[in-house]
Protein backbone atom coordinates (compact mmCIF):
# COMPACT_ATOMS: atom_id res chain seq x y z
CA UNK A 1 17.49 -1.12 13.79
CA UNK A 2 16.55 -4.65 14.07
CA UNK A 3 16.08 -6.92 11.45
CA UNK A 4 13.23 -6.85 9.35
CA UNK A 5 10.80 -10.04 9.22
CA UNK A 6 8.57 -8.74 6.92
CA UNK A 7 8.42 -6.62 4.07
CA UNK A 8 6.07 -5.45 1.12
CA UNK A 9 7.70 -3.33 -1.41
CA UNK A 10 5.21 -2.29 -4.06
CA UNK A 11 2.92 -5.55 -3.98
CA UNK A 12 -0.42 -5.43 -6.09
CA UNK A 13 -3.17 -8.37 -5.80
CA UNK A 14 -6.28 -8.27 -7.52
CA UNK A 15 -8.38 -11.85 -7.77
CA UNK A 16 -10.92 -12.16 -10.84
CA UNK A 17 -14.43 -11.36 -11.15
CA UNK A 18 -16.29 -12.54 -14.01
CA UNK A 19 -15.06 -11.05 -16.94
CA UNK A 20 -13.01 -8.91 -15.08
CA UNK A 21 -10.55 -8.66 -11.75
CA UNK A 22 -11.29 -6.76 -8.13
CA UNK A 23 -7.91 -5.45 -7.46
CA UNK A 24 -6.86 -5.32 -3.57
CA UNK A 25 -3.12 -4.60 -3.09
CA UNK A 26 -2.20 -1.82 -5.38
CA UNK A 27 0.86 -0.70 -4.39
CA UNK A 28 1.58 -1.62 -0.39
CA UNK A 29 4.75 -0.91 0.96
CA UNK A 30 5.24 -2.54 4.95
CA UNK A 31 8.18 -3.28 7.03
CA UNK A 32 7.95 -5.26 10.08
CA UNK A 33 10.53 -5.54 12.61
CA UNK A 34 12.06 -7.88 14.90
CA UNK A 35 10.57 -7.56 18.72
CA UNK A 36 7.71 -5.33 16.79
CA UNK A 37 3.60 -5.61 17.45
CA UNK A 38 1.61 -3.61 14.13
CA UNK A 39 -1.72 -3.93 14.19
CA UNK A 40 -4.07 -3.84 11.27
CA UNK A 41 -7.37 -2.37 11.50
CA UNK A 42 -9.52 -1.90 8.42
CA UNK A 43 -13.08 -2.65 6.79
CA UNK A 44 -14.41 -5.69 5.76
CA UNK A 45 -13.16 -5.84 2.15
CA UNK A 46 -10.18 -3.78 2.29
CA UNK A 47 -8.02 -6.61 1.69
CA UNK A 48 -6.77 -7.65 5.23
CA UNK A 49 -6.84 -11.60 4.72
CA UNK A 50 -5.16 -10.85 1.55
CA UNK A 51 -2.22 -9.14 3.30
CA UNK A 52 -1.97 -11.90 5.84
CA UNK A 53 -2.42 -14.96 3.08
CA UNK A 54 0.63 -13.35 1.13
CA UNK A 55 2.50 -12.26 4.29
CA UNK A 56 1.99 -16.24 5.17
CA UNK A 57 3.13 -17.78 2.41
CA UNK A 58 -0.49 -18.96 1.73
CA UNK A 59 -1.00 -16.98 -1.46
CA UNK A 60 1.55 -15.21 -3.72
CA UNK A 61 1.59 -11.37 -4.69
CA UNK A 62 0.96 -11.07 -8.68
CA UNK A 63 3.82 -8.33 -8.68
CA UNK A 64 5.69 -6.20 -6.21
CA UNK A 65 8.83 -7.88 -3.47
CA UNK A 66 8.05 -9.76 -0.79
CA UNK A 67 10.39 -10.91 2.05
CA UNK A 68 10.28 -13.05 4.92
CA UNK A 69 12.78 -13.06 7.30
CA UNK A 70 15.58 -12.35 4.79
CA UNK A 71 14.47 -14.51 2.40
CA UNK A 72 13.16 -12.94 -1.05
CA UNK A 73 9.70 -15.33 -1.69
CA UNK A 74 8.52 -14.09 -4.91
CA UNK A 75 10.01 -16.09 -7.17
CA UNK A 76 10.89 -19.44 -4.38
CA UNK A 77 9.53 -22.32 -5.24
CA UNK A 78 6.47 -24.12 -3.22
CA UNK A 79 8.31 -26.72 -1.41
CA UNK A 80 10.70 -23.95 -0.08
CA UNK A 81 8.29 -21.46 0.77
CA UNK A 82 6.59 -24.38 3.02
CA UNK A 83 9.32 -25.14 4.34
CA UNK A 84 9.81 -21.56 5.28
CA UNK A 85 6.30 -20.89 6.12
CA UNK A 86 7.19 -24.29 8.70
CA UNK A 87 10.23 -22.99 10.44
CA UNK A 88 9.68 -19.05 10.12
CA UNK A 89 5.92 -18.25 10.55
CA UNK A 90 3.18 -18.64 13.59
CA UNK A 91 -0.40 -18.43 12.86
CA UNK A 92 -3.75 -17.45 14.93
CA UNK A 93 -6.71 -17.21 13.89
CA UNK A 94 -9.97 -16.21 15.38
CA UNK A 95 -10.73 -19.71 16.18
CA UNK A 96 -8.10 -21.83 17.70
CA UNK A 97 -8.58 -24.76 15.55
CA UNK A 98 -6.86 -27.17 17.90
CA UNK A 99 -7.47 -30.82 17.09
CA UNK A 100 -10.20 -31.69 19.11
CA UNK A 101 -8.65 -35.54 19.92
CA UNK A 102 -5.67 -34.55 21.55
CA UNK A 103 -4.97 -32.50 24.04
CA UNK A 104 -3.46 -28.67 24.95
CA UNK A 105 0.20 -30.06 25.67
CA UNK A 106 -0.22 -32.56 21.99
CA UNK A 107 -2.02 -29.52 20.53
CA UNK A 108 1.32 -27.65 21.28
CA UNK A 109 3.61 -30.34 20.65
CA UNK A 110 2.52 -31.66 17.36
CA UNK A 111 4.11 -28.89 15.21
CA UNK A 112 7.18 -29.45 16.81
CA UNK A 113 6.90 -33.04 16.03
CA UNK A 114 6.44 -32.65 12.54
CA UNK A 115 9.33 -30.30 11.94
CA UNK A 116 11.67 -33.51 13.36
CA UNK A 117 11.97 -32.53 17.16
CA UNK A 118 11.72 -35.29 19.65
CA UNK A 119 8.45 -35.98 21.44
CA UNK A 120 10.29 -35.25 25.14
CA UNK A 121 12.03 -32.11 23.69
CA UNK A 122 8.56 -31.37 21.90
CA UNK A 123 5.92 -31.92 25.01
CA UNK A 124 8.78 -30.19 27.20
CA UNK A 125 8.71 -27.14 25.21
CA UNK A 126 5.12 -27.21 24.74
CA UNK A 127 4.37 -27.34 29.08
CA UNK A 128 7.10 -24.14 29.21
CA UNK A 129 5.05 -21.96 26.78
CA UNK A 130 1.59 -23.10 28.47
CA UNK A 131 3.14 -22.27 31.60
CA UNK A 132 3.91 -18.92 30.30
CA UNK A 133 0.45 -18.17 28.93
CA UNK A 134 -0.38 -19.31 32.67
CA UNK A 135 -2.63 -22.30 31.38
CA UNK A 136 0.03 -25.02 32.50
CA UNK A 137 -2.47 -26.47 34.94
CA UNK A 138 -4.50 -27.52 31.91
CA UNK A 139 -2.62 -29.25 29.85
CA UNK A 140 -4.04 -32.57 29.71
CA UNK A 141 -7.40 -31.29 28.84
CA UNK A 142 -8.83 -31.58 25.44
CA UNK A 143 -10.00 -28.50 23.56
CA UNK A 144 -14.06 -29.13 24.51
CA UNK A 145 -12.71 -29.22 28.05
CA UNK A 146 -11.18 -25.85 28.03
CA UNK A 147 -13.22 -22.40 28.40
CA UNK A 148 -12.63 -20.04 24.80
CA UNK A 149 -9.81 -18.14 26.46
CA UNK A 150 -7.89 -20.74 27.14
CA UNK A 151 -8.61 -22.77 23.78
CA UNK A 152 -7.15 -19.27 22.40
CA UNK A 153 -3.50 -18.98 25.12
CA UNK A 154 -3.72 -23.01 24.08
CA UNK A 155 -3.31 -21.72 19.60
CA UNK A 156 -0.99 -18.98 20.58
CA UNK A 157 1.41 -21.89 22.61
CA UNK A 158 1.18 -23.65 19.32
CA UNK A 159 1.77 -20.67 16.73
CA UNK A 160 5.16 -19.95 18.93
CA UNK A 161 6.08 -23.72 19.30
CA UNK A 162 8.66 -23.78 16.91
CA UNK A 163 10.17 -19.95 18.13
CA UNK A 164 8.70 -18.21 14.85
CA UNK A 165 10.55 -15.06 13.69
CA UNK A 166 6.82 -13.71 12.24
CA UNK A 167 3.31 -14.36 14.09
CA UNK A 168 0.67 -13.48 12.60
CA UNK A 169 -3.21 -13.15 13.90
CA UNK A 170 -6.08 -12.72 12.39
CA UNK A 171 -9.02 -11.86 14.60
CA UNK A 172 -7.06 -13.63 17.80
CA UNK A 173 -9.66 -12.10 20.62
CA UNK A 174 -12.96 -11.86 17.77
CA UNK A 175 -14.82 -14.49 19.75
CA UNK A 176 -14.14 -13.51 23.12
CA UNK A 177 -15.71 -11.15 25.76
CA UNK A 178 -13.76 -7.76 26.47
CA UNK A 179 -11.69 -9.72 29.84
CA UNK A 180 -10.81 -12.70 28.47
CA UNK A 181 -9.73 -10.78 25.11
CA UNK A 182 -7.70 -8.54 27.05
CA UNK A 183 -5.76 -11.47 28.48
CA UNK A 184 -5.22 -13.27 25.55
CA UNK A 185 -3.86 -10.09 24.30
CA UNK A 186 -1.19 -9.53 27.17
CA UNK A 187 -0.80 -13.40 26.65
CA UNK A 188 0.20 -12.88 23.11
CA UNK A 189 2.04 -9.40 23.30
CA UNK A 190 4.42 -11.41 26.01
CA UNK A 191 5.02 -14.18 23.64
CA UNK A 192 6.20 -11.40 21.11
CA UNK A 193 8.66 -9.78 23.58
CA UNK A 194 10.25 -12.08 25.25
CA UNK A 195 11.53 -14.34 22.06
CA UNK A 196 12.07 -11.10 19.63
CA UNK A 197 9.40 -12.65 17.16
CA UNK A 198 7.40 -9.89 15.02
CA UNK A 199 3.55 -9.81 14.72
CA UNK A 200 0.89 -8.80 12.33
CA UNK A 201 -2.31 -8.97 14.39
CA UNK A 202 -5.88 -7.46 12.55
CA UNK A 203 -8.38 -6.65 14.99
CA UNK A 204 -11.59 -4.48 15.21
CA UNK A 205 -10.75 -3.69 18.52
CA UNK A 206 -9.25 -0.31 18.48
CA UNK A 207 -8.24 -0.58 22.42
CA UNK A 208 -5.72 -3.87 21.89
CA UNK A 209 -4.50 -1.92 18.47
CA UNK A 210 -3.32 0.79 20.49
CA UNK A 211 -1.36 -0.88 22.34
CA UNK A 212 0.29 -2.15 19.43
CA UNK A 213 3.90 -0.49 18.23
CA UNK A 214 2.28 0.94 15.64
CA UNK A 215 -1.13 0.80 13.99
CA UNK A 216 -1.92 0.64 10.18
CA UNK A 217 -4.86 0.31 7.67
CA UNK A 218 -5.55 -0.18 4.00
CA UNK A 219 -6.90 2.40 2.08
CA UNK A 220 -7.61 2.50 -1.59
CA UNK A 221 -4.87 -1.03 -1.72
CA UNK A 222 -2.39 0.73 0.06
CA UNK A 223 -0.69 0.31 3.71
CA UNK A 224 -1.12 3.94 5.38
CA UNK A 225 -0.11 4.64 9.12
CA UNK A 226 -3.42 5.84 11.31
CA UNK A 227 -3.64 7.07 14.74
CA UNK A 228 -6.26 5.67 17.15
């Protein structure tokens, strides 16, 4: 089996309200595998953005194991787990969020740029991924020039930019109509097989989960297979 880039081993959340706390995770167990798509489909409330914000490295689980390609983050300290989060972890979310002052090849280079890579190596890299996504032709336009489906290829260029071991997407294809979603899809499902990365994707849209390697949910704070 390959490596595992993400795991949950008994992780419980809960955040406070008012005198007392809402608990979320109670209890989720996940593995995610190298060269593996899971998709996440759940209510509103269940505790998805939870799930991703600890799986990122954005929030921290208040007990349970969580690793990160290899690395044990529970107890690491902040500096190392941005490093980490830096080098080991690509995020989209259901709006791009490019910069709207530069443009799709700077949008795609900048990451690279500030984890030390040279601006030639950086804006090289950046035109081979848009050329992948098949948006090379665009990349001296700025984000406002650029229809929503290609703003979208443009964030999922710059999640892979610095060849991420874990992607993970929240809402990716939300905003856009059923086409252009399923491209950005395909666009994003290549990205994850050809370099080996993993992904965590949540989406409402039961058609793109099923073509995921597997598809999960939360129910009652625990991670439960489903079929769609």
């Amino acid at each position: 089996m390959s490596e595992t880039y993400l795991r949950f081993a008994n992780v419980f959340h809960a955040y406070k309200e008012g005198e007392g706390k809402l608990e979320i995770l109670k209890g989720a167990d996940l593995e995610i595998h190298g060269g593996e798509l899971v998709a996440l489909v759940a209510p509103s409330g269940a505790g998805k953005s939870t799930l991703l914000h600890i799986g990122g490295l954005l929030d921290r689980a208040d007990s349970g194991e969580v690793e990160i390609c290899g690395h044990n983050v529970t107890g690491m300290p902040d500096r190392a787990r941005t490093m980490l989060r830096r080098s080991a972890i690509g995020f989209v979310y259901q709006f791009h969020h490019l910069l709207p002052e530069f443009t799709a090849l700077e949008n795609v280079a900048i990451p690279q740029l500030i984890a030390g890579v040279g601006r030639a190596e950086a804006e090289t890299r950046a035109l081979e991924l848009l050329e992948t996504l098949g948006i090379a032709p665009r990349a001296s336009h700025r984000p406002s020039e650029l229809s929503g489906g290609e703003q979208q290829r443009v964030a999922i260029a710059r999640a892979a930019a610095n060849a991420p071991q874990l992607i993970l997407a929240d809402e990716p294809t939300g905003n856009l109509d059923p086409s252009t979603s399923d491209l950005v899809f395909e666009a994003l499902l290549g990205i994850i097989r050809t370099s080996g990365a993993s992904a965590l994707i949540v989406t409402h849209d039961h058609g793109l989960a099923k073509r995921a390697d597997r598809v999960i949910t939360l129910r009652a704070g625990k991670i439960e297979p489903i079929s769609l």
